[in-house]
N, C-alpha and C. Protein backbone atom coordinates (compact mmCIF):
# COMPACT_ATOMS: atom_id res chain seq x y z
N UNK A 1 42.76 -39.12 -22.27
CA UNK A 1 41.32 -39.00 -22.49
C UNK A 1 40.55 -39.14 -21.18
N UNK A 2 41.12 -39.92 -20.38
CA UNK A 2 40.07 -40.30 -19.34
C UNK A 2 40.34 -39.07 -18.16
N UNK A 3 41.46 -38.18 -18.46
CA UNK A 3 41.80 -37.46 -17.43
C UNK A 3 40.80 -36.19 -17.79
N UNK A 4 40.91 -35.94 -19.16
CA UNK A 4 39.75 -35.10 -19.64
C UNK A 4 38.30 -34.77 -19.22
N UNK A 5 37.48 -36.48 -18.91
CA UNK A 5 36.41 -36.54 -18.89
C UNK A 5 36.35 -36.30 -17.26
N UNK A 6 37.27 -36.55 -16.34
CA UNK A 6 37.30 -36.46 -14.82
C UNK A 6 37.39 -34.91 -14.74
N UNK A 7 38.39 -34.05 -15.65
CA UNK A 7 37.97 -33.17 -15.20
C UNK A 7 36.80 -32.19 -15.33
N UNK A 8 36.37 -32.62 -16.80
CA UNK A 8 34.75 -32.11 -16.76
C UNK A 8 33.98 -32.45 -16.12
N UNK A 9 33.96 -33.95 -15.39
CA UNK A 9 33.17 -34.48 -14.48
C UNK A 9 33.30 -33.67 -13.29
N UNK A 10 34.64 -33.44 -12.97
CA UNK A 10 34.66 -32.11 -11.69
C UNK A 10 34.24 -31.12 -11.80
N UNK A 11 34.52 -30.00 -12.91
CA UNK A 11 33.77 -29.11 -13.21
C UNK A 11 32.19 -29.26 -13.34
N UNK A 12 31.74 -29.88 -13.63
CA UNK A 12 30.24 -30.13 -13.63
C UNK A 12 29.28 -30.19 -12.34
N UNK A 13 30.28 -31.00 -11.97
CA UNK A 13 30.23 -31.22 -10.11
C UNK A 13 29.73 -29.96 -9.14
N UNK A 14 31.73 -29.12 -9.00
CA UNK A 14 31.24 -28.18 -8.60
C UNK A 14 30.25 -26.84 -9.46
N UNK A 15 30.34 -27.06 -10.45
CA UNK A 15 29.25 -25.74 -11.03
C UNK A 15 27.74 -26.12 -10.48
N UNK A 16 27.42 -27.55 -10.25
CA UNK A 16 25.92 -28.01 -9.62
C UNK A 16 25.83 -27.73 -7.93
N UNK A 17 26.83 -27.89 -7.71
CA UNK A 17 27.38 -28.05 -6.40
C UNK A 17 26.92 -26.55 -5.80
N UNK A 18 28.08 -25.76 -6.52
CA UNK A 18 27.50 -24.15 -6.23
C UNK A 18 26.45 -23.10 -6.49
N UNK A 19 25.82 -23.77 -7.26
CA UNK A 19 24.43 -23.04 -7.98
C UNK A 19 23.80 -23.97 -6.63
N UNK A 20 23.60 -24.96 -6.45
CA UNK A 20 22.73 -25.32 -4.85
C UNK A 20 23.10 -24.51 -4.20
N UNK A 21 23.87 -24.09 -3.87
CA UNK A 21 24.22 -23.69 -2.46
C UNK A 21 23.92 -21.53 -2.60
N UNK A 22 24.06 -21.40 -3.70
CA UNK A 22 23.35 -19.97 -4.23
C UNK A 22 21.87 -20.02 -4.04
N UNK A 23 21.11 -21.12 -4.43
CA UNK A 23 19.93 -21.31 -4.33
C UNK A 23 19.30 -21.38 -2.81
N UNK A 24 20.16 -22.13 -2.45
CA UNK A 24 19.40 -22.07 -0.64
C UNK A 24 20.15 -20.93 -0.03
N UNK A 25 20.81 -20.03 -0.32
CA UNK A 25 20.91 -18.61 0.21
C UNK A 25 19.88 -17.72 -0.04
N UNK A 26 19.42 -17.58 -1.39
CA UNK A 26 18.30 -17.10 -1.89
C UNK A 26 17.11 -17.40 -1.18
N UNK A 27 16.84 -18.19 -1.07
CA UNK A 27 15.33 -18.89 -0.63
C UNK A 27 15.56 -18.48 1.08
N UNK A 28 16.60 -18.62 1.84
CA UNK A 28 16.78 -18.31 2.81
C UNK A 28 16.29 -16.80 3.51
N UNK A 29 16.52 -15.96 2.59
CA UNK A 29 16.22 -14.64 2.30
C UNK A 29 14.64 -14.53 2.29
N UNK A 30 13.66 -15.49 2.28
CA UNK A 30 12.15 -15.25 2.43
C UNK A 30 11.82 -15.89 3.32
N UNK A 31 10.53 -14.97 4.23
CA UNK A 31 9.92 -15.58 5.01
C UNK A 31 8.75 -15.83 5.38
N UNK A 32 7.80 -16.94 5.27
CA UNK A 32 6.42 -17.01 5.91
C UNK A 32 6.29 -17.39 6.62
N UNK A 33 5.18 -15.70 7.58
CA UNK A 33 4.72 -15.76 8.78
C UNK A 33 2.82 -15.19 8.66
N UNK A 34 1.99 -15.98 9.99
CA UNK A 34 1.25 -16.32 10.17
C UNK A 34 1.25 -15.53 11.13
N UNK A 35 -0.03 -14.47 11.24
CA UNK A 35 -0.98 -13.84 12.60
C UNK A 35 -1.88 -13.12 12.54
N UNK A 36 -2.57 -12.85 13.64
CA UNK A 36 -4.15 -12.41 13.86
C UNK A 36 -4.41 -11.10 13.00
N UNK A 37 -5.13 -10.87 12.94
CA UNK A 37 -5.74 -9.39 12.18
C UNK A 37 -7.00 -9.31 12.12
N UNK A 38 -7.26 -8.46 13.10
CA UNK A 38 -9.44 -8.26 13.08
C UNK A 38 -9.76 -7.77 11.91
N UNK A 39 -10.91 -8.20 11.49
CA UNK A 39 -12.12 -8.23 10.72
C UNK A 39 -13.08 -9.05 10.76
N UNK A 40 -13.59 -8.50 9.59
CA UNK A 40 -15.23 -9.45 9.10
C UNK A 40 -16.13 -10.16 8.00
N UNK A 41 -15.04 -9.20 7.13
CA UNK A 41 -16.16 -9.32 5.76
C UNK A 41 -14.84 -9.40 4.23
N UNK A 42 -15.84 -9.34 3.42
CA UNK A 42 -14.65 -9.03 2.37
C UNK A 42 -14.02 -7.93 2.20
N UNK A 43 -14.85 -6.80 2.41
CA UNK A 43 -14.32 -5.82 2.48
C UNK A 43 -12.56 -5.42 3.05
N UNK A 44 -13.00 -5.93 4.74
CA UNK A 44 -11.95 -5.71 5.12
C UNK A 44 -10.63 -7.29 4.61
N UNK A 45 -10.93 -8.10 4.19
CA UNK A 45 -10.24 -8.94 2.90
C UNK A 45 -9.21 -8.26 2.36
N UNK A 46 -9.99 -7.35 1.45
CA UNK A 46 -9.18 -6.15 0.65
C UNK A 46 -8.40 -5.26 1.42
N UNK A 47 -9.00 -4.98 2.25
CA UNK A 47 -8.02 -3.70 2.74
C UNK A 47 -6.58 -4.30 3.25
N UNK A 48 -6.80 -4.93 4.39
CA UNK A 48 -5.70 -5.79 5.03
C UNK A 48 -4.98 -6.11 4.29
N UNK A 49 -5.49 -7.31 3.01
CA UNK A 49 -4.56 -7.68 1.87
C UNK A 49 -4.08 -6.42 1.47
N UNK A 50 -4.40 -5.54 0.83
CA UNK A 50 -3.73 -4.42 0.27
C UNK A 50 -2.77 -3.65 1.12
N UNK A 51 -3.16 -3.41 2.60
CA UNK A 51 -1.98 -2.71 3.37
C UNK A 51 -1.12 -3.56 3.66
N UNK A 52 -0.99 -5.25 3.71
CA UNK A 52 -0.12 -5.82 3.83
C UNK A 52 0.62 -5.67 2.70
N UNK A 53 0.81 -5.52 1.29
CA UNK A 53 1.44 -5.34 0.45
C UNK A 53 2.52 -4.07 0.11
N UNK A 54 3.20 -3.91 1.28
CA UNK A 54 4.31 -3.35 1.31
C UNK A 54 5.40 -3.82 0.47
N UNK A 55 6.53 -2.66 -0.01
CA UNK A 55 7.63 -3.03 -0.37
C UNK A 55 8.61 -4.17 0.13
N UNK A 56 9.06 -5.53 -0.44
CA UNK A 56 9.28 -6.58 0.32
C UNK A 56 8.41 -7.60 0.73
N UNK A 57 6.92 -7.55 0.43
CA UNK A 57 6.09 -8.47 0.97
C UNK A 57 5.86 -9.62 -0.70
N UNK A 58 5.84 -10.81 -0.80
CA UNK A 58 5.64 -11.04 -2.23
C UNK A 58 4.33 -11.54 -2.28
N UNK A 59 3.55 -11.90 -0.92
CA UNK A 59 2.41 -12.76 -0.82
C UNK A 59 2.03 -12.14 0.35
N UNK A 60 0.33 -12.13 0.26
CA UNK A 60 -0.68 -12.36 1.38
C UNK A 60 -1.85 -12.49 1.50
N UNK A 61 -2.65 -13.35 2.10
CA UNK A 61 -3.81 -13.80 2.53
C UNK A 61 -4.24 -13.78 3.34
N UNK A 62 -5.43 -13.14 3.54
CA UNK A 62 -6.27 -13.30 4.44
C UNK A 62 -6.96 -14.00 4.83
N UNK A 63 -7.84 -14.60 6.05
CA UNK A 63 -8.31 -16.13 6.28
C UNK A 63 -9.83 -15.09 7.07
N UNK A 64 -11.02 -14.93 6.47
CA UNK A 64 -11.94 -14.44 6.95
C UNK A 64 -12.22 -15.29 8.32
N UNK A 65 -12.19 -16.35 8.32
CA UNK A 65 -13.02 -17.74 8.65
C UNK A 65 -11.81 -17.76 10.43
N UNK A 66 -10.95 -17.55 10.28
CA UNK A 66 -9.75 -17.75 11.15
C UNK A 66 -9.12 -16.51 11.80
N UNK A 67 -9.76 -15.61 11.31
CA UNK A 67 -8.45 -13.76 11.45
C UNK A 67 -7.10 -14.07 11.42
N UNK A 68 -6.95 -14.74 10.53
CA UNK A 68 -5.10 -15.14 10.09
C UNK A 68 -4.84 -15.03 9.06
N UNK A 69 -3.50 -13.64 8.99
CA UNK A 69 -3.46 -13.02 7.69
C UNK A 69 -1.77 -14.08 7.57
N UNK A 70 -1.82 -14.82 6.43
CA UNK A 70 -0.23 -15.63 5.66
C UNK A 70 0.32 -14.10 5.07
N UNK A 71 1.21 -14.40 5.18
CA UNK A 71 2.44 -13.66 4.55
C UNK A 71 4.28 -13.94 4.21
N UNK A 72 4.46 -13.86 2.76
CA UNK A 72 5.67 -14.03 2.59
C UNK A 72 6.26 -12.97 2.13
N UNK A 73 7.63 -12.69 2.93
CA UNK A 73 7.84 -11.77 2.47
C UNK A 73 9.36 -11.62 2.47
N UNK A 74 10.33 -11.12 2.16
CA UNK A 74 11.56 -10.82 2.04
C UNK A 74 12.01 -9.65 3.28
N UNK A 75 12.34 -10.66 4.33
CA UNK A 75 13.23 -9.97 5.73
C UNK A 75 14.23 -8.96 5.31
N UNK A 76 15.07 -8.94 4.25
CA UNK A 76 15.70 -8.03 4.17
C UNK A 76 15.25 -6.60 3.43
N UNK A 77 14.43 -6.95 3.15
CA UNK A 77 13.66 -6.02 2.28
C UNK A 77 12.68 -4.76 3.35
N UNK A 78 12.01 -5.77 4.31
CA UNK A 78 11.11 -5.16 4.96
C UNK A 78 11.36 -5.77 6.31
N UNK A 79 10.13 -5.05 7.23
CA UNK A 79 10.45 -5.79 8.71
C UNK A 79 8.92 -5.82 9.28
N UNK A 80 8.92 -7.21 9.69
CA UNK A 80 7.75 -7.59 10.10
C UNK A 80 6.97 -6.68 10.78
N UNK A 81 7.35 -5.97 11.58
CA UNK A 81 6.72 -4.84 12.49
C UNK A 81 6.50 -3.90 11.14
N UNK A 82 7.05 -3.62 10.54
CA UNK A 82 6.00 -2.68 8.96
C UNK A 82 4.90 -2.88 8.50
N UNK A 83 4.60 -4.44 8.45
CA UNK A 83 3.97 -5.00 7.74
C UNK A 83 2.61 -4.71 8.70
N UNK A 84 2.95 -4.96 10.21
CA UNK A 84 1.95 -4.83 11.04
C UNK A 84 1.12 -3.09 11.53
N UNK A 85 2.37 -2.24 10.86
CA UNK A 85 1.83 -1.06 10.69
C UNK A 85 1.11 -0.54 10.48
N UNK A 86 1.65 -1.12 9.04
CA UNK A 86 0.88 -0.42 7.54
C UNK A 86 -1.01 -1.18 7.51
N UNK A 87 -0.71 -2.12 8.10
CA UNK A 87 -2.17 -2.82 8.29
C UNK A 87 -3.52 -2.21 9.22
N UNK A 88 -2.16 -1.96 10.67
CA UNK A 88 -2.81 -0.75 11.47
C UNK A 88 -3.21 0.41 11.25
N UNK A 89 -2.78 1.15 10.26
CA UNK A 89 -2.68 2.52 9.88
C UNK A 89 -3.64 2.52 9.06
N UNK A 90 -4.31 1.36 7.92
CA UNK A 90 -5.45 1.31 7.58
C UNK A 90 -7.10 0.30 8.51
N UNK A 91 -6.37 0.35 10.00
CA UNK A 91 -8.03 0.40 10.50
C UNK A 91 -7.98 -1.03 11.07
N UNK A 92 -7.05 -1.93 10.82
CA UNK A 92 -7.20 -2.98 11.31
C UNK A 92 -6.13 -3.30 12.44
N UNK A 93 -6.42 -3.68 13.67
CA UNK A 93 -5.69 -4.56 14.73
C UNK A 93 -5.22 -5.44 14.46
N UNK A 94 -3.80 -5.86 14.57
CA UNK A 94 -2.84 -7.17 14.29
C UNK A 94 -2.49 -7.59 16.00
N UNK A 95 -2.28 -8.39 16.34
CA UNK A 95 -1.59 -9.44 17.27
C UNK A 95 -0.47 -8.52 18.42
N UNK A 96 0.21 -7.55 16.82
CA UNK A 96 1.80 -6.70 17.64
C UNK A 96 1.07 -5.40 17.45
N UNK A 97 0.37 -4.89 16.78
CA UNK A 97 -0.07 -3.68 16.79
C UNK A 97 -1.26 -2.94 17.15
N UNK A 98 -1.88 -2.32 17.71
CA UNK A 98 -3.41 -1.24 17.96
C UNK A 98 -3.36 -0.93 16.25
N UNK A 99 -5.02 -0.69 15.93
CA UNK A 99 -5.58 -0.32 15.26
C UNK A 99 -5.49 1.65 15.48
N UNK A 100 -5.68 2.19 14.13
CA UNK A 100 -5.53 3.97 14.18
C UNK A 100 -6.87 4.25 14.42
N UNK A 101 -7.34 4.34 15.40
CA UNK A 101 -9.17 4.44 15.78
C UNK A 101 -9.42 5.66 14.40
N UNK A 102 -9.21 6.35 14.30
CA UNK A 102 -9.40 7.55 13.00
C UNK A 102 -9.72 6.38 11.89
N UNK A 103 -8.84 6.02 11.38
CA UNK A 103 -8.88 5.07 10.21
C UNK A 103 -10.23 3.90 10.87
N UNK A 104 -9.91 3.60 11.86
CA UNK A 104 -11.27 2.59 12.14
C UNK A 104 -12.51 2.88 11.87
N UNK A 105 -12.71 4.31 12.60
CA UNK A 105 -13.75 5.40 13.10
C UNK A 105 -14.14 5.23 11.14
N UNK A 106 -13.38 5.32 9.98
CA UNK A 106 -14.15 5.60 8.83
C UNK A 106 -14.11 4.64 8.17
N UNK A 107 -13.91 3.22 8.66
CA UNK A 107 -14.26 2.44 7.89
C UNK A 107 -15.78 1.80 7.47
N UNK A 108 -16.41 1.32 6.53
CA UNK A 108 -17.70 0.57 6.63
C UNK A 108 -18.75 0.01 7.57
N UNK A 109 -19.90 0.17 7.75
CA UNK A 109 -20.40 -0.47 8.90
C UNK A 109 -20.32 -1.68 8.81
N UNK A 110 -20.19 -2.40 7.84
CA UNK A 110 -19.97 -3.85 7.76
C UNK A 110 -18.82 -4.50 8.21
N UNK A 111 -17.55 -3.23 8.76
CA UNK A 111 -16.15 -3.60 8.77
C UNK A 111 -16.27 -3.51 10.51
N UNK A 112 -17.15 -3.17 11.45
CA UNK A 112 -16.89 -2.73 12.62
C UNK A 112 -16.69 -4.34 13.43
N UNK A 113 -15.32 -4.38 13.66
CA UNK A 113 -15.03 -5.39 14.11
C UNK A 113 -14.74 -5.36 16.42
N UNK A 114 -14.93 -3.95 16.57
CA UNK A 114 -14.77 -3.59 17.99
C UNK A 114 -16.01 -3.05 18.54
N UNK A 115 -17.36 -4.03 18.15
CA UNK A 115 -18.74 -3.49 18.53
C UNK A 115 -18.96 -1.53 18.80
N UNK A 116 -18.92 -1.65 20.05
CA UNK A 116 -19.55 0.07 20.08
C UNK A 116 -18.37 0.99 19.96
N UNK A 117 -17.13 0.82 19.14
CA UNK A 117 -16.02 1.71 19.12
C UNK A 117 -16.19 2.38 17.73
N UNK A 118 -17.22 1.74 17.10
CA UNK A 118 -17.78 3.19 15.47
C UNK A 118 -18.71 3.93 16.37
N UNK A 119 -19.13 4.24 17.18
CA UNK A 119 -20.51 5.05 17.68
C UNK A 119 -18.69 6.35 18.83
N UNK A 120 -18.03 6.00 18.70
CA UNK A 120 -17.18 6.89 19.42
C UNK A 120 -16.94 8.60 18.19
């Protein structure tokens, strides 16, 4: 009897044992990162948030108050330089990337975050 209960006690063990260790592989697999992104308003809030939402991204925020866009996102999924793309490509400057002056050139007057570069 008692050899019984030791070995369910082992089995129990490692089945907890290995579901941890599945779990911090998983979690390992995401990452939040923190950086600049011009704007101004809510407007550009939305946009940024929305072009950051690439395939692979699960989270992001924008910080009006700070120009610091949070982001979590799944490294294997996507690659940080995408993320900074896709942000660029709709009008906004990140930290690693230039802004697409075209896409700038039509954004809102409320969004002109590079003074006299909407009058171009």
């Amino acid at each position: 009897m008692k050899t019984i209960i030791k070995l369910i006690l082992s089995v129990i063990f490692i089945s907890i044992f290995t579901l941890n260790i599945t779990a911090q592989e998983k979690a390992s697999k995401i990452d939040t990162v923190k950086f600049e992104v011009k704007g101004v308003c809510g407007l550009c809030k939305d946009r940024i948030e929305n072009a950051a939402l690439i395939k692979g991204v699960k989270w992001v925020e924008w910080d009006k108050s700070t120009d610091t866009l949070t982001v979590i996102y799944r490294f294997e999924k996507t690659k940080l330089y995408d993320i900074h793309k896709s942000i660029a490509e709709a009008g906004h400057t990140t930290d690693m990337v230039e802004c697409n002056i075209d896409a700038y050139n039509k954004l809102p007057a409320c969004c002109a975050y590079m003074g006299d570069a909407k009058k171009h």
